[in-house]
C-alpha atoms as a PDB file:
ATOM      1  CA  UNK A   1     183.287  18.203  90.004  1.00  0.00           C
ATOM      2  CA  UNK A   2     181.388  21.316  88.025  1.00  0.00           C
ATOM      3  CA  UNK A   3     179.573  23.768  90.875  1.00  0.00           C
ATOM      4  CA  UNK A   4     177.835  26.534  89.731  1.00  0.00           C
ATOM      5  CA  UNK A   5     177.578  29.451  91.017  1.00  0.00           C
ATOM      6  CA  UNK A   6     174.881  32.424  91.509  1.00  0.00           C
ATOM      7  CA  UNK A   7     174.428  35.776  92.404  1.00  0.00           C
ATOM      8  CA  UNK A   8     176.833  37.661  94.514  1.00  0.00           C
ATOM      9  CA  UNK A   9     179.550  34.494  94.388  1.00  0.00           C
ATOM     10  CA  UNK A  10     180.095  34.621  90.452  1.00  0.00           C
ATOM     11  CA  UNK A  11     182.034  37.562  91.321  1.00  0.00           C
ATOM     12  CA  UNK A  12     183.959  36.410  94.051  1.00  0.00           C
ATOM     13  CA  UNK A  13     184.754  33.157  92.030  1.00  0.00           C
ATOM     14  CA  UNK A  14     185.184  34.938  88.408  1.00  0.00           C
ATOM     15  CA  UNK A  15     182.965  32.339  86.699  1.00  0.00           C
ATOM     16  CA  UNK A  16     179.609  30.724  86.166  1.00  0.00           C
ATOM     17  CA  UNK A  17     180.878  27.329  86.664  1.00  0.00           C
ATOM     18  CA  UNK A  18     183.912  26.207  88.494  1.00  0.00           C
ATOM     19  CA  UNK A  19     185.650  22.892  88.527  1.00  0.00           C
ATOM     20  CA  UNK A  20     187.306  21.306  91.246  1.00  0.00           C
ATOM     21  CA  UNK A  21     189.311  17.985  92.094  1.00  0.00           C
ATOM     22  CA  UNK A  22     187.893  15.929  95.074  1.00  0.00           C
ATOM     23  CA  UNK A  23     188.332  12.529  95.371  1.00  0.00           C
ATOM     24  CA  UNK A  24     185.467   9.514  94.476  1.00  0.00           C
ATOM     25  CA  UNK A  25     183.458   8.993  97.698  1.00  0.00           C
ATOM     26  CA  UNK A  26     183.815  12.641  98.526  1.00  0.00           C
ATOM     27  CA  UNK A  27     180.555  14.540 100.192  1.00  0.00           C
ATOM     28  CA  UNK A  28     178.778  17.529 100.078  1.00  0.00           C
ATOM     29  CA  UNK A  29     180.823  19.163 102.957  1.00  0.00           C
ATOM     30  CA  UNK A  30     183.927  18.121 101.909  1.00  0.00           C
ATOM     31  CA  UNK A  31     183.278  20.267  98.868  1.00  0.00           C
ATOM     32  CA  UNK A  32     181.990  22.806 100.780  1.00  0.00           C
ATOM     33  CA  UNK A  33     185.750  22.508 102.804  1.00  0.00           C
ATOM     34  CA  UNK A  34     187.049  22.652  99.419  1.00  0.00           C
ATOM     35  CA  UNK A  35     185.201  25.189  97.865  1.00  0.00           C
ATOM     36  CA  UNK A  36     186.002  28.034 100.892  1.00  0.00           C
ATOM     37  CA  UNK A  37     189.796  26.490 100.621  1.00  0.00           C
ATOM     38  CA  UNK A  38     189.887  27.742  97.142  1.00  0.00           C
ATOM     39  CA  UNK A  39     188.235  30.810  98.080  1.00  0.00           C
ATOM     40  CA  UNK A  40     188.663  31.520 101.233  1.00  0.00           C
ATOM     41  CA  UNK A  41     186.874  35.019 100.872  1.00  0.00           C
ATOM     42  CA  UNK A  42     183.334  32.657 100.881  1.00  0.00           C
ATOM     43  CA  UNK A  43     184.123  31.672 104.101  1.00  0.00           C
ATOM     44  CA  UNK A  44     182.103  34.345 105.573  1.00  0.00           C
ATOM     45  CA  UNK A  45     178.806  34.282 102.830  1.00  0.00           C
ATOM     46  CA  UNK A  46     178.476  30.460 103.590  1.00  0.00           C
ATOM     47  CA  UNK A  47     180.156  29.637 106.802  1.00  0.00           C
ATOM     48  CA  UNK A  48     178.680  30.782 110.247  1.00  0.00           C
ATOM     49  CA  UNK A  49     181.413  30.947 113.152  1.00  0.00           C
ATOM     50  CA  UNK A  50     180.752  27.428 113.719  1.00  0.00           C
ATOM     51  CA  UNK A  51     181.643  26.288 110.536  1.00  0.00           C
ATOM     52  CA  UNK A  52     178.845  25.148 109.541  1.00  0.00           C
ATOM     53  CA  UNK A  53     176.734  26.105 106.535  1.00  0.00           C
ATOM     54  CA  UNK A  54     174.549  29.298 106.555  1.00  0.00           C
ATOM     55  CA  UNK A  55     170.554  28.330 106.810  1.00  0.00           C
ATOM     56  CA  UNK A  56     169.976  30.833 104.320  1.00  0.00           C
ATOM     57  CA  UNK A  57     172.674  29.666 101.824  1.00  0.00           C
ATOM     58  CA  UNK A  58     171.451  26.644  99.425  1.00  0.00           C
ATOM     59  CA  UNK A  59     173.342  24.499  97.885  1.00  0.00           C
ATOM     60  CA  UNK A  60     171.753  21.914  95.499  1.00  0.00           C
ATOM     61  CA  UNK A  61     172.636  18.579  94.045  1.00  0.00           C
ATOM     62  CA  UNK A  62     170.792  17.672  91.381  1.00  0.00           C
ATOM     63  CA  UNK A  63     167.917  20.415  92.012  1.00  0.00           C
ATOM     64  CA  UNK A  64     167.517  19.190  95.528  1.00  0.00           C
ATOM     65  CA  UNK A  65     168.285  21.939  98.622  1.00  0.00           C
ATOM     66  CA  UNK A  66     170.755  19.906 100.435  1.00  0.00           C
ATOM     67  CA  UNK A  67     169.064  20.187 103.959  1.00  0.00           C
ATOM     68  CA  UNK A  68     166.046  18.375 102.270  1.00  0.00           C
ATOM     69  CA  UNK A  69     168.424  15.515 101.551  1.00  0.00           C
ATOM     70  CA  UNK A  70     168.324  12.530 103.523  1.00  0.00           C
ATOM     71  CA  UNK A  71     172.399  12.363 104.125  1.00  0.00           C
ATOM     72  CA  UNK A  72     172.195  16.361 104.235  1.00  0.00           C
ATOM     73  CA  UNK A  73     176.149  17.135 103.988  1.00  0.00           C
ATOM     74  CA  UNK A  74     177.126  13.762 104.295  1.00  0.00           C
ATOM     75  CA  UNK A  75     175.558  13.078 100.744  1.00  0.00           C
ATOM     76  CA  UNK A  76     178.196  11.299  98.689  1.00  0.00           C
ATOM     77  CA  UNK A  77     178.633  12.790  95.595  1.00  0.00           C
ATOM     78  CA  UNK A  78     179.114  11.224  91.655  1.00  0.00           C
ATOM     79  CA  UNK A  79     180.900  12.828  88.914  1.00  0.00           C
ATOM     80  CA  UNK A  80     178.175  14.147  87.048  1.00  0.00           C
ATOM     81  CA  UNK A  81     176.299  15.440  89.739  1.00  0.00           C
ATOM     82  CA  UNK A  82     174.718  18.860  89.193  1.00  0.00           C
ATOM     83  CA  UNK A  83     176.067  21.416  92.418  1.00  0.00           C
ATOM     84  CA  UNK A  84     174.646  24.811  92.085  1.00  0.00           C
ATOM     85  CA  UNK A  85     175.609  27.379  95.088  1.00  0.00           C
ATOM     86  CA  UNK A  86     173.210  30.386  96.164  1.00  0.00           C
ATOM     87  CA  UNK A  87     173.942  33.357  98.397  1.00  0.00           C
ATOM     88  CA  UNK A  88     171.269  34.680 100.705  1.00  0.00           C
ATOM     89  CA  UNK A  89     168.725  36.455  98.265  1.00  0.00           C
ATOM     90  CA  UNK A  90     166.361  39.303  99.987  1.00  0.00           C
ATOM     91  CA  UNK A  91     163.559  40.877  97.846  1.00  0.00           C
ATOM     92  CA  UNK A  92     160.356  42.287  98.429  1.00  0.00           C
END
């Protein structure tokens, strides 16, 4: 699975794009699980204490802001899914 990445996380990662192995049925969290795993220094930019994914953090499958998905994290994903990761962006 190809994420991209934006912003303040290309650094942290060292890449535009990024590929990781889940398995075939895996979801949105799960690669969210895997995706701090491999970096656990994202943890804090996209996890609150809880866990659970920052409100202001938005990550997209397929151009659509997961929380606007009907299955929300539990969204299976396919192969060629597009995953693109934002940090919180603040502008004026």
């Amino acid at each position: 699975m190809r994420v991209d990445f934006f912003a303040t996380l290309r650094r942290i990662v060292g890449a535009k794009t990024v590929e990781f192995n889940i398995p075939e049925g895996a979801n949105v969290g799960q690669l969210i699980d895997e995706i701090v795993r491999r970096f656990p220094e994202l943890r804090e930019m996209l996890l609150d204490d809880n866990g659970q994914l920052y409100r202001h953090v938005h990550v997209f499958v397929n151009g659509r802001d997961v929380p606007y998905i009907e299955d929300k994290l539990e969204t299976v994903l396919k192969p060629d899914d597009v995953i693109s990761v934002f940090p919180a962006v603040a502008g004026g």
